[in-house]
Each structure stands twice: as structure tokens, then as C-alpha cells.
N, C-alpha and C. Protein backbone atom coordinates (compact mmCIF):
# COMPACT_ATOMS: atom_id res chain seq x y z
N UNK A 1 58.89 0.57 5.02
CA UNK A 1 58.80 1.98 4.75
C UNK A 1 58.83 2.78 6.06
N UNK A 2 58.10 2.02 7.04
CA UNK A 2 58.24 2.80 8.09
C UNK A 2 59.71 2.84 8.93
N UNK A 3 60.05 1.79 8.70
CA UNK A 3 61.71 2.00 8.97
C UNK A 3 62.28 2.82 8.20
N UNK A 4 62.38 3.06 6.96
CA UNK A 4 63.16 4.30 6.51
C UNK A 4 62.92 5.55 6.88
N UNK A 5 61.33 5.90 7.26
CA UNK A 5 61.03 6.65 7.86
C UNK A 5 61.84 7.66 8.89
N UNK A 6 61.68 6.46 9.62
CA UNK A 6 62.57 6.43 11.39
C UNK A 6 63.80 6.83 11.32
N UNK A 7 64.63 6.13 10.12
CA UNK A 7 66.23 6.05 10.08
C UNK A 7 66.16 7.92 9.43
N UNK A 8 65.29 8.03 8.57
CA UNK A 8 65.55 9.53 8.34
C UNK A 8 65.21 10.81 9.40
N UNK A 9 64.40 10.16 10.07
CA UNK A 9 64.19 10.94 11.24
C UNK A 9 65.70 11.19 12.62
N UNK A 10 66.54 10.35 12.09
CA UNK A 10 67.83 10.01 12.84
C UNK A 10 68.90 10.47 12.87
N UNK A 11 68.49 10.90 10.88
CA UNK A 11 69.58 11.22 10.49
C UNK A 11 69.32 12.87 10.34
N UNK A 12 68.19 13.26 10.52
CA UNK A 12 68.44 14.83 10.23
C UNK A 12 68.77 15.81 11.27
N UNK A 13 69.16 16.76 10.98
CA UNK A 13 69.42 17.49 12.13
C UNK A 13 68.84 18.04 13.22
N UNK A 14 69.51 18.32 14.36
CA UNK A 14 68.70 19.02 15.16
C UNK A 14 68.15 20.29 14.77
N UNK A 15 68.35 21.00 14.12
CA UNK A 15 68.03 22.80 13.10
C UNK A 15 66.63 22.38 12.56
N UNK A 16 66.46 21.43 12.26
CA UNK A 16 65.33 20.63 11.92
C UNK A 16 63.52 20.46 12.69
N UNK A 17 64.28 19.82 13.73
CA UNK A 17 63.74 19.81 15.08
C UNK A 17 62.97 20.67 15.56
N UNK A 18 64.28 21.68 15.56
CA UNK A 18 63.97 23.19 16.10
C UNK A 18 62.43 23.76 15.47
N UNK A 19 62.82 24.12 14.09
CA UNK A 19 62.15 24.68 13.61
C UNK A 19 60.72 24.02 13.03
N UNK A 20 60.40 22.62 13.89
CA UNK A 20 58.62 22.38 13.84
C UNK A 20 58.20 22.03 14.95
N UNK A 21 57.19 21.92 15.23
CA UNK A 21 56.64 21.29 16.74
C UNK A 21 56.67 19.63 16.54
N UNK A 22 56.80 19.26 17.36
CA UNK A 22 56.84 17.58 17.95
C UNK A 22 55.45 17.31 17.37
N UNK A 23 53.91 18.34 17.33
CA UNK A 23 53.39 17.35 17.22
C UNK A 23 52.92 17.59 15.34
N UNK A 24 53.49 18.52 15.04
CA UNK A 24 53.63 18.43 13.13
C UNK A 24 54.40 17.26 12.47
N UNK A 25 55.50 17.88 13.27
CA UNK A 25 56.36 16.50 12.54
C UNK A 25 56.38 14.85 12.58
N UNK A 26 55.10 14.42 13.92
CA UNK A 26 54.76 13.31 14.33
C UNK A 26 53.50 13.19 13.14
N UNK A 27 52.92 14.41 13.00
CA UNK A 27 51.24 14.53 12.10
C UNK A 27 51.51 13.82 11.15
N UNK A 28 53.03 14.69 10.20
CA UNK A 28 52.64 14.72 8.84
C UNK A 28 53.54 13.16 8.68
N UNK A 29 54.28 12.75 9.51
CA UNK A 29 54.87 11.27 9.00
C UNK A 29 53.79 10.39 8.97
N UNK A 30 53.08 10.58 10.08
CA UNK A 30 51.75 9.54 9.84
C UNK A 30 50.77 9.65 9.20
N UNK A 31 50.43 11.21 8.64
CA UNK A 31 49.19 11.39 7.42
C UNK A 31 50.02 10.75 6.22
N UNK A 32 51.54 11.41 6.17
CA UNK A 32 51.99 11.02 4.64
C UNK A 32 52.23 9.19 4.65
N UNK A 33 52.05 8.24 5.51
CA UNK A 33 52.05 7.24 5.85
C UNK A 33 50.96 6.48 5.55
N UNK A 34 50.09 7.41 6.25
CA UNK A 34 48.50 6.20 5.77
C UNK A 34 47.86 6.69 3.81
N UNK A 35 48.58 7.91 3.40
CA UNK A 35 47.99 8.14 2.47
C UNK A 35 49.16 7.88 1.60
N UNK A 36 50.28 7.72 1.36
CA UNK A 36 50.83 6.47 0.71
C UNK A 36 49.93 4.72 0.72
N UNK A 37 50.01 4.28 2.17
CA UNK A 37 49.12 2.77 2.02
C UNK A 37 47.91 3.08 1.36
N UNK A 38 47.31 4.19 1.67
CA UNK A 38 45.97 4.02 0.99
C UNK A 38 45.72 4.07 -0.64
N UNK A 39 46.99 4.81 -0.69
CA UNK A 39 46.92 5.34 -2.09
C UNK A 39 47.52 4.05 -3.13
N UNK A 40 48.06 3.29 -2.67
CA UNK A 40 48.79 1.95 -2.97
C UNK A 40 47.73 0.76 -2.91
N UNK A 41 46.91 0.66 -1.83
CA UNK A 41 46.03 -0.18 -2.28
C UNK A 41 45.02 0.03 -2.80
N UNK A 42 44.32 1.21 -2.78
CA UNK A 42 43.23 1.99 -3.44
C UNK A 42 43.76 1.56 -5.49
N UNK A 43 44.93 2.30 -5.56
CA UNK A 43 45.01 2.13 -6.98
C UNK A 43 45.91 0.79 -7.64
N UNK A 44 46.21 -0.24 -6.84
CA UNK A 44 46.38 -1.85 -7.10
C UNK A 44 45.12 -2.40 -7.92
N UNK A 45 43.93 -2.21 -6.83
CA UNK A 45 42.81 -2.72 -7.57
C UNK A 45 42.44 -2.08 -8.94
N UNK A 46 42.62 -0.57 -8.20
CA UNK A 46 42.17 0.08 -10.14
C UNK A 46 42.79 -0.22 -11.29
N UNK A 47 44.04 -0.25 -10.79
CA UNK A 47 44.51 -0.77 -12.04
C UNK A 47 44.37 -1.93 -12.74
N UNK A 48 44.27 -3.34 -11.96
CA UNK A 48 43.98 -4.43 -12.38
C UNK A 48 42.77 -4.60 -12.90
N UNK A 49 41.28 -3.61 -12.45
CA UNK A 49 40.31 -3.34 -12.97
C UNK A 49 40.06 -2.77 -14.27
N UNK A 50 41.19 -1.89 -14.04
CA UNK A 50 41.22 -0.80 -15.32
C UNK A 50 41.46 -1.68 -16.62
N UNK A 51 42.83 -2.37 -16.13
CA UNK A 51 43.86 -3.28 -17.45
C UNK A 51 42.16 -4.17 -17.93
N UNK A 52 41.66 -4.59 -17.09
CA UNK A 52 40.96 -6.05 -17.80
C UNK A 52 39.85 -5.45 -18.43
N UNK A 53 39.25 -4.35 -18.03
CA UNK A 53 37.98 -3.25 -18.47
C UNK A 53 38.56 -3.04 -19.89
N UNK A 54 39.78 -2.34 -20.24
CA UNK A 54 40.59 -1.91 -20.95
C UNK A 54 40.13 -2.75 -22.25
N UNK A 55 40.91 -4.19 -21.66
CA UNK A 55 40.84 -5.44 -22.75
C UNK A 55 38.96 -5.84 -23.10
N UNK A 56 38.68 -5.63 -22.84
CA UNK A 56 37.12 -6.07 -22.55
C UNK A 56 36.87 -5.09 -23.55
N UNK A 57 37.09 -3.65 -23.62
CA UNK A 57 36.43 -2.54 -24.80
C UNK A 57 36.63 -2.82 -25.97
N UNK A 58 38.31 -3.38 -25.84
CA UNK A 58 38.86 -3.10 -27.31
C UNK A 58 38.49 -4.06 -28.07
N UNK A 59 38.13 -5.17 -27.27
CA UNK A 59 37.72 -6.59 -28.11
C UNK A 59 36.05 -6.25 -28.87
N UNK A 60 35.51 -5.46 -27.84
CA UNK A 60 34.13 -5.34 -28.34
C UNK A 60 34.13 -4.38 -29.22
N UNK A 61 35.24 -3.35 -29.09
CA UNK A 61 34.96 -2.28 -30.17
C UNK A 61 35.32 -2.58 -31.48
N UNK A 62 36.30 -3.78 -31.53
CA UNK A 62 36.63 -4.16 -32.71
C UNK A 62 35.33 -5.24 -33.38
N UNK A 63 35.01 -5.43 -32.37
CA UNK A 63 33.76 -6.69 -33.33
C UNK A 63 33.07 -5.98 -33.47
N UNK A 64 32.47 -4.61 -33.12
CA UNK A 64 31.63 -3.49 -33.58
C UNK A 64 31.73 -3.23 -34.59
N UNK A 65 33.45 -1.66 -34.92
CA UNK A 65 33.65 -1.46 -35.54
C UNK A 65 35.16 -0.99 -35.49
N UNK A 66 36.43 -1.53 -36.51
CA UNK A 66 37.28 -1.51 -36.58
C UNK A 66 37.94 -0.04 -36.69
N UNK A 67 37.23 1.23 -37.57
CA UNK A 67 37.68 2.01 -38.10
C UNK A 67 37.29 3.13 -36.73
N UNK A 68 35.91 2.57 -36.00
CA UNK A 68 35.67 3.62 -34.40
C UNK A 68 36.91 2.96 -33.92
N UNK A 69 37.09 2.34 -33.98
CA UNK A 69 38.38 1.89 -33.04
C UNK A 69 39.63 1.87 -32.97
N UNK A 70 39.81 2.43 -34.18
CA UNK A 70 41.43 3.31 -34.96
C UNK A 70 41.16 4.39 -34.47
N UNK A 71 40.12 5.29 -34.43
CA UNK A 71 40.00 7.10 -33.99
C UNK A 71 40.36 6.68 -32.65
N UNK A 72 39.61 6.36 -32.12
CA UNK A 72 39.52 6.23 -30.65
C UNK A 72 41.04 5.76 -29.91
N UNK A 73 41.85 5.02 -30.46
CA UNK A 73 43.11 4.84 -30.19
C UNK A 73 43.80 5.94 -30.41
N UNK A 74 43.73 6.43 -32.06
CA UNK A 74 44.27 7.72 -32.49
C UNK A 74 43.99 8.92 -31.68
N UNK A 75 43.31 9.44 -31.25
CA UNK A 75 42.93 10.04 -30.04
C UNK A 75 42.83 10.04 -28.80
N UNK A 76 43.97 9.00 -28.29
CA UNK A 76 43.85 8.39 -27.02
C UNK A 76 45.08 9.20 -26.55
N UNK A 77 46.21 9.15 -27.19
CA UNK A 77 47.62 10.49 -26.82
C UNK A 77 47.22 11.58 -26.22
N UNK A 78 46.36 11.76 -26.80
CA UNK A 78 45.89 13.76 -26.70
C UNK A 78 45.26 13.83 -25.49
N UNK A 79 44.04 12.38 -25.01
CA UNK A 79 43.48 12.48 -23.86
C UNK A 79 44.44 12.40 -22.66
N UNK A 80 45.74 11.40 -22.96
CA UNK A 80 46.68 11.41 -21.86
C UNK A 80 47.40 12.32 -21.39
N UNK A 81 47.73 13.12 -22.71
CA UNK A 81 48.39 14.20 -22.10
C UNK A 81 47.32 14.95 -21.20
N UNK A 82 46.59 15.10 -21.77
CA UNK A 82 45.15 16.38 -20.87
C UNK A 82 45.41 15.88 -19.18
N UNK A 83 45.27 14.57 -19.33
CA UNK A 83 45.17 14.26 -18.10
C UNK A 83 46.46 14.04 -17.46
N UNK A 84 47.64 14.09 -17.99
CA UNK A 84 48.79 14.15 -17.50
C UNK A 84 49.68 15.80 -16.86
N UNK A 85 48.50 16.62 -17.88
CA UNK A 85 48.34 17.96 -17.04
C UNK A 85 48.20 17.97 -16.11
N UNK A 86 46.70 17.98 -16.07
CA UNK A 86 45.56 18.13 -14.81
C UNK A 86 46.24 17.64 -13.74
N UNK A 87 46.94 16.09 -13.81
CA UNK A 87 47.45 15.18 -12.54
C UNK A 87 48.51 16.52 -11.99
N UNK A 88 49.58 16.73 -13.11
CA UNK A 88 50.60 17.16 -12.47
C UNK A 88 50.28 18.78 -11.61
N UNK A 89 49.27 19.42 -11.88
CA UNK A 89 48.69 20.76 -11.23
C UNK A 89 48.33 19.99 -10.16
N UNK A 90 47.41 19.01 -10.08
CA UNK A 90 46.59 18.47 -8.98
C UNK A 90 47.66 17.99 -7.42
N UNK A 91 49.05 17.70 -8.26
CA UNK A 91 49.96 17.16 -7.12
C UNK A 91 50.59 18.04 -6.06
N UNK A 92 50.76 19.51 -6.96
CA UNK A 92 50.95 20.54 -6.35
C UNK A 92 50.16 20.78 -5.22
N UNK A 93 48.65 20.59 -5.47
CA UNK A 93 47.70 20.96 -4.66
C UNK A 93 47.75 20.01 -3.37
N UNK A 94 47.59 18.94 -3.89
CA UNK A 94 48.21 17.88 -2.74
C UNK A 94 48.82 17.99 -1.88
N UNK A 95 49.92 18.61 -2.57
CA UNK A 95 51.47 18.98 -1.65
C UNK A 95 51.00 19.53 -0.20
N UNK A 96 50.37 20.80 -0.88
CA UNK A 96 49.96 22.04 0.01
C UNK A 96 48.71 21.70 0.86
N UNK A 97 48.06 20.76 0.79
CA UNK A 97 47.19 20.20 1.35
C UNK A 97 47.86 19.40 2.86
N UNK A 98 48.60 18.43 2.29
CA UNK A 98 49.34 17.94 3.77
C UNK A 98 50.49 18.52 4.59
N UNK A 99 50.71 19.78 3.99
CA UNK A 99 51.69 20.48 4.39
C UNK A 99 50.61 21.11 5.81
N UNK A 100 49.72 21.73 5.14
CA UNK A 100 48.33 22.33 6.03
C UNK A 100 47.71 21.93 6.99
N UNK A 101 47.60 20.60 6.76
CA UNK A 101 47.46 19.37 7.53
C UNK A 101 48.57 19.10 8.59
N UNK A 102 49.25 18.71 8.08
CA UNK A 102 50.38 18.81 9.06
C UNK A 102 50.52 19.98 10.09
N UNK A 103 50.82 21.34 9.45
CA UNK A 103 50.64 22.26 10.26
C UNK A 103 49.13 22.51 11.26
N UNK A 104 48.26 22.26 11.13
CA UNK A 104 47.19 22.24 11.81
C UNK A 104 47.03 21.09 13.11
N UNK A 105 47.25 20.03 12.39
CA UNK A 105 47.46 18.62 13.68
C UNK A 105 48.64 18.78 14.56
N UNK A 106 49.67 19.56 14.02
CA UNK A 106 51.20 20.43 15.36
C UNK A 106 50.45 21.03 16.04
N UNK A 107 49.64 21.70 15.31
CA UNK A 107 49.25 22.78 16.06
C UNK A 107 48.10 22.40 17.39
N UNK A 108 46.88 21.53 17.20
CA UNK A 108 46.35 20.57 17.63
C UNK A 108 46.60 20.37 18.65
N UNK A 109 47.82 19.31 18.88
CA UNK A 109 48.86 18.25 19.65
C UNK A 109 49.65 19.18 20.37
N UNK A 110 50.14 20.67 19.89
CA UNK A 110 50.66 21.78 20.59
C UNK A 110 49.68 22.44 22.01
N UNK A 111 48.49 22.61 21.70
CA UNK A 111 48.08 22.74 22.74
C UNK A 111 46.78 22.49 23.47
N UNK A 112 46.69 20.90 23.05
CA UNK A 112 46.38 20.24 23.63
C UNK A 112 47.37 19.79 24.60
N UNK A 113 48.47 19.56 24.79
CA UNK A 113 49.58 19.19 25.42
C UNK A 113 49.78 20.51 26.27
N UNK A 114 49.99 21.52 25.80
CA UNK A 114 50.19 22.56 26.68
C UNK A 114 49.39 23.03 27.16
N UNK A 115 47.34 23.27 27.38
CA UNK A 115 46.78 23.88 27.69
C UNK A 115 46.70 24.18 28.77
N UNK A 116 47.04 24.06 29.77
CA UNK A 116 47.06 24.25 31.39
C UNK A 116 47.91 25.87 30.76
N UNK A 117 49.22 25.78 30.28
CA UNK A 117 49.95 26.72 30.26
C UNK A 117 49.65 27.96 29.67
N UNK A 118 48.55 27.39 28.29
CA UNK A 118 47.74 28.78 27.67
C UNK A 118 46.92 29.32 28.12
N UNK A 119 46.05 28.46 29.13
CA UNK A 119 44.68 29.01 29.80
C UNK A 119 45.60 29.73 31.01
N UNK A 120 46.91 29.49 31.18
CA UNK A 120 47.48 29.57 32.49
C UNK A 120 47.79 31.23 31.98
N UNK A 121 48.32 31.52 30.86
CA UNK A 121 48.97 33.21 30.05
C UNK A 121 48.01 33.61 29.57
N UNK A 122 46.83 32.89 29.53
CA UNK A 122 45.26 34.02 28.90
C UNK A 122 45.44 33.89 27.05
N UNK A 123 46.16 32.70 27.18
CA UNK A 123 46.19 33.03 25.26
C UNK A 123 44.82 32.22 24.79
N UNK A 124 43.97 31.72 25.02
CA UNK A 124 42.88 30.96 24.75
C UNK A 124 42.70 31.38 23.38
N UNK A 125 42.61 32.97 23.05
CA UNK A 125 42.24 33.59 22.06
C UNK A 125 43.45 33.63 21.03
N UNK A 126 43.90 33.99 21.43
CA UNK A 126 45.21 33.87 20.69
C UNK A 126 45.45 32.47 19.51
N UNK A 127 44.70 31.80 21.05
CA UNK A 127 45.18 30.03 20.16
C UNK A 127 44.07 29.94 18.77
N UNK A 128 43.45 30.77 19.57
CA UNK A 128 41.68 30.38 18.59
C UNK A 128 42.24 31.23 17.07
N UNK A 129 42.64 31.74 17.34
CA UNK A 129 42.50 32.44 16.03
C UNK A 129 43.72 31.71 14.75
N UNK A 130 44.73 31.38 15.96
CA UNK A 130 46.17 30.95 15.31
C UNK A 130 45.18 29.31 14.65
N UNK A 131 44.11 28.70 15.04
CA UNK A 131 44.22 27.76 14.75
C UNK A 131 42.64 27.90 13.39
N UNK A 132 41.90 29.03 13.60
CA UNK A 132 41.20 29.48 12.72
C UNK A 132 42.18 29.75 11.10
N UNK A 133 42.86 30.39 11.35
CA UNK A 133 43.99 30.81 10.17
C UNK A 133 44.46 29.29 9.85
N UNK A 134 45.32 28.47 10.73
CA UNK A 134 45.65 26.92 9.67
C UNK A 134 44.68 26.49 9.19
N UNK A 135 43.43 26.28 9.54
CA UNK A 135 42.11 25.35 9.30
C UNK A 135 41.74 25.97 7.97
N UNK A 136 41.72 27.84 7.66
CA UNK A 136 41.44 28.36 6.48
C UNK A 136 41.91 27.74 5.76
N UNK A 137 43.54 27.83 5.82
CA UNK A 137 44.56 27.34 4.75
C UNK A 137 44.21 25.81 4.36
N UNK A 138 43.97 24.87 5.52
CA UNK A 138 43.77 23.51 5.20
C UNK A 138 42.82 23.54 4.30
N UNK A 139 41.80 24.07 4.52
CA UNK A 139 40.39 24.36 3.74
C UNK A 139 41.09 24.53 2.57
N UNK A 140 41.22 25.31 2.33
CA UNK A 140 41.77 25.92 0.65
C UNK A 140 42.42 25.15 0.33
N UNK A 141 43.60 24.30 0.68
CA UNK A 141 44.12 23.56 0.21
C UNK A 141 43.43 22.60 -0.32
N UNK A 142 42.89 22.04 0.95
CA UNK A 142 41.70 20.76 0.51
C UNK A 142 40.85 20.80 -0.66
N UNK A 143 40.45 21.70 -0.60
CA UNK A 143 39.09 21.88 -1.41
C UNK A 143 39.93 22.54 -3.12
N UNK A 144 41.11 22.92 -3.25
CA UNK A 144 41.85 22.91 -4.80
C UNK A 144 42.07 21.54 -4.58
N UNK A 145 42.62 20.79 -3.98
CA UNK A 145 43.24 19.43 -4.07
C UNK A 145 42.12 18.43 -4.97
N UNK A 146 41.14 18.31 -4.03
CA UNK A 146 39.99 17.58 -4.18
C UNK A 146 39.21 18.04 -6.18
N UNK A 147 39.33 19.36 -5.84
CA UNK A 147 38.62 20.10 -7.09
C UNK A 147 39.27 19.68 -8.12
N UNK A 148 40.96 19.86 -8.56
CA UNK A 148 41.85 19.53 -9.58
C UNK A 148 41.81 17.89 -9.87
N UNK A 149 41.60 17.49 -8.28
CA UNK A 149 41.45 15.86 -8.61
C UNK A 149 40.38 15.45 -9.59
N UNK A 150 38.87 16.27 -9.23
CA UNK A 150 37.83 15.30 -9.60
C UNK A 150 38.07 16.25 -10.95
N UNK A 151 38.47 16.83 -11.25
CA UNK A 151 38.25 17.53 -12.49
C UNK A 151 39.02 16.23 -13.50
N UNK A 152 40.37 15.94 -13.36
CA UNK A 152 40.95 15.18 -14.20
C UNK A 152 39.83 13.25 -14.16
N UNK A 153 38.75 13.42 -13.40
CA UNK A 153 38.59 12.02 -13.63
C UNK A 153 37.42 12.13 -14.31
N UNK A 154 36.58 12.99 -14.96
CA UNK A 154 35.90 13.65 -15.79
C UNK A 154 35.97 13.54 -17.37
């Protein structure tokens, strides 16, 4: 994966380039990098947890009771969709979350790398504020992301 990465990084244009800082576009390949792996092995286990949990209910709900266990199937569509909502709002939020991210860690890596040159033009303040405003946005992002998430696991 990380080779396709690279090869797309090769293939796009310089207009591209231009228009982010070296250290955004370094951020967000490696946030969207570790939170793909994480997100891949994080939900491997769940699922294999989930499937055998799954089998484990239905066996008991049926030696319980057969007819709770017709509703409860019969009503199992309606819960997926709910939550097939919620996910798909929640991804949006996501989106805008590492976009924020991204823009904030450019920004970061921007001048940290350059600070001789900002303290050198008196922008200290300048920077402070430019980096107060991404951190808001990250915030907000974060905190719908997180919110839409835990809502659908509810």
C-alpha cells in the first residue's frame, strides 16, 4: 500500500505540489496510512469476535425462545439501516477531520522548518493565530467525528 502510495505521488502533477505545503502532504499520507492499518487491524478482531458472539446468541436465544428470536431477527433490517445512516454521516465527518489534520501538521512542519525566517519578518503572531484557526477547525472536526461515531455504537 505504501508503494501505491509513492507511485501516486509520482504520478501527479506539479499544480498539485504547488498548491500544499511539503509538510501537509507528507502529514496526511502518513495519518491516512496509520489509520487505514489501524483501522484494519482494530476491526479484523471485531469482526471475528463479533461473527462468533453473533453465533453464541442465536443458539441461546433459540433454546430460550424461538418466537423472541423471530422478532429480533425481524427487526434486525431496520437496526442496520439506522446504523448504516449514522456510519455514512459519520464518514463525512471523518473526512473533514483528516483533512484538518493534515492541514494543521503542514502547518506545524511549515514553521517549524522555517522559524528562523518568521521570527526573522516578526510574524510570530501571525503564525499564532494562523495556527489557532486550524486547531479550531481540527477541534470541530474531531469532536463531530468522534460524536457521530459513538452515537452509531449505542
Amino acid at each position: 500500500m505504501r508503494r501505491d502510495v509513492e507511485e501516486k505521488f509520482e504520478r501527479l502533477p506539479l499544480k498539485f505540489f504547488d498548491a500544499r505545503t511539503h509538510g501537509e502532504i507528507l502529514s496526511r499520507a502518513v495519518n491516512d496510512m496509520d489509520s487505514i492499518s489501524g483501522t484494519l487491524q482494530q476491526n479484523l478482531t471485531q469482526l471475528i469476535t463479533s461473527l462468533l458472539t453473533l453465533v453464541g446468541v442465536i443458539v441461546m436465544m433459540l433454546t430460550i425462545s424461538w418466537l423472541l428470536t423471530l422478532v429480533v431477527v425481524l427487526t434486525l433490517p431496520l437496526s442496520l439501516a439506522l446504523v448504516a445512516a449514522i456510519a455514512g454521516r459519520s464518514k463525512a465527518y471523518f473526512s473533514r477531520q483528516q483533512k484538518a489534520l493534515g492541514e494543521l501538521n503542514g502547518h506545524v512542519a511549515e514553521m517549524y522548518t522555517g522559524h528562523t525566517i518568521v521570527t526573522a519578518f516578526g510574524h510570530e503572531d501571525r503564525s499564532l493565530k494562523a495556527f489557532s484557526g486550524l486547531n479550531e477547525r481540527y477541534y470541530d472536526a474531531a469532536w463531530r467525528a468522534q460524536f457521530s461515531s459513538g452515537s452509531s455504537c449505542r
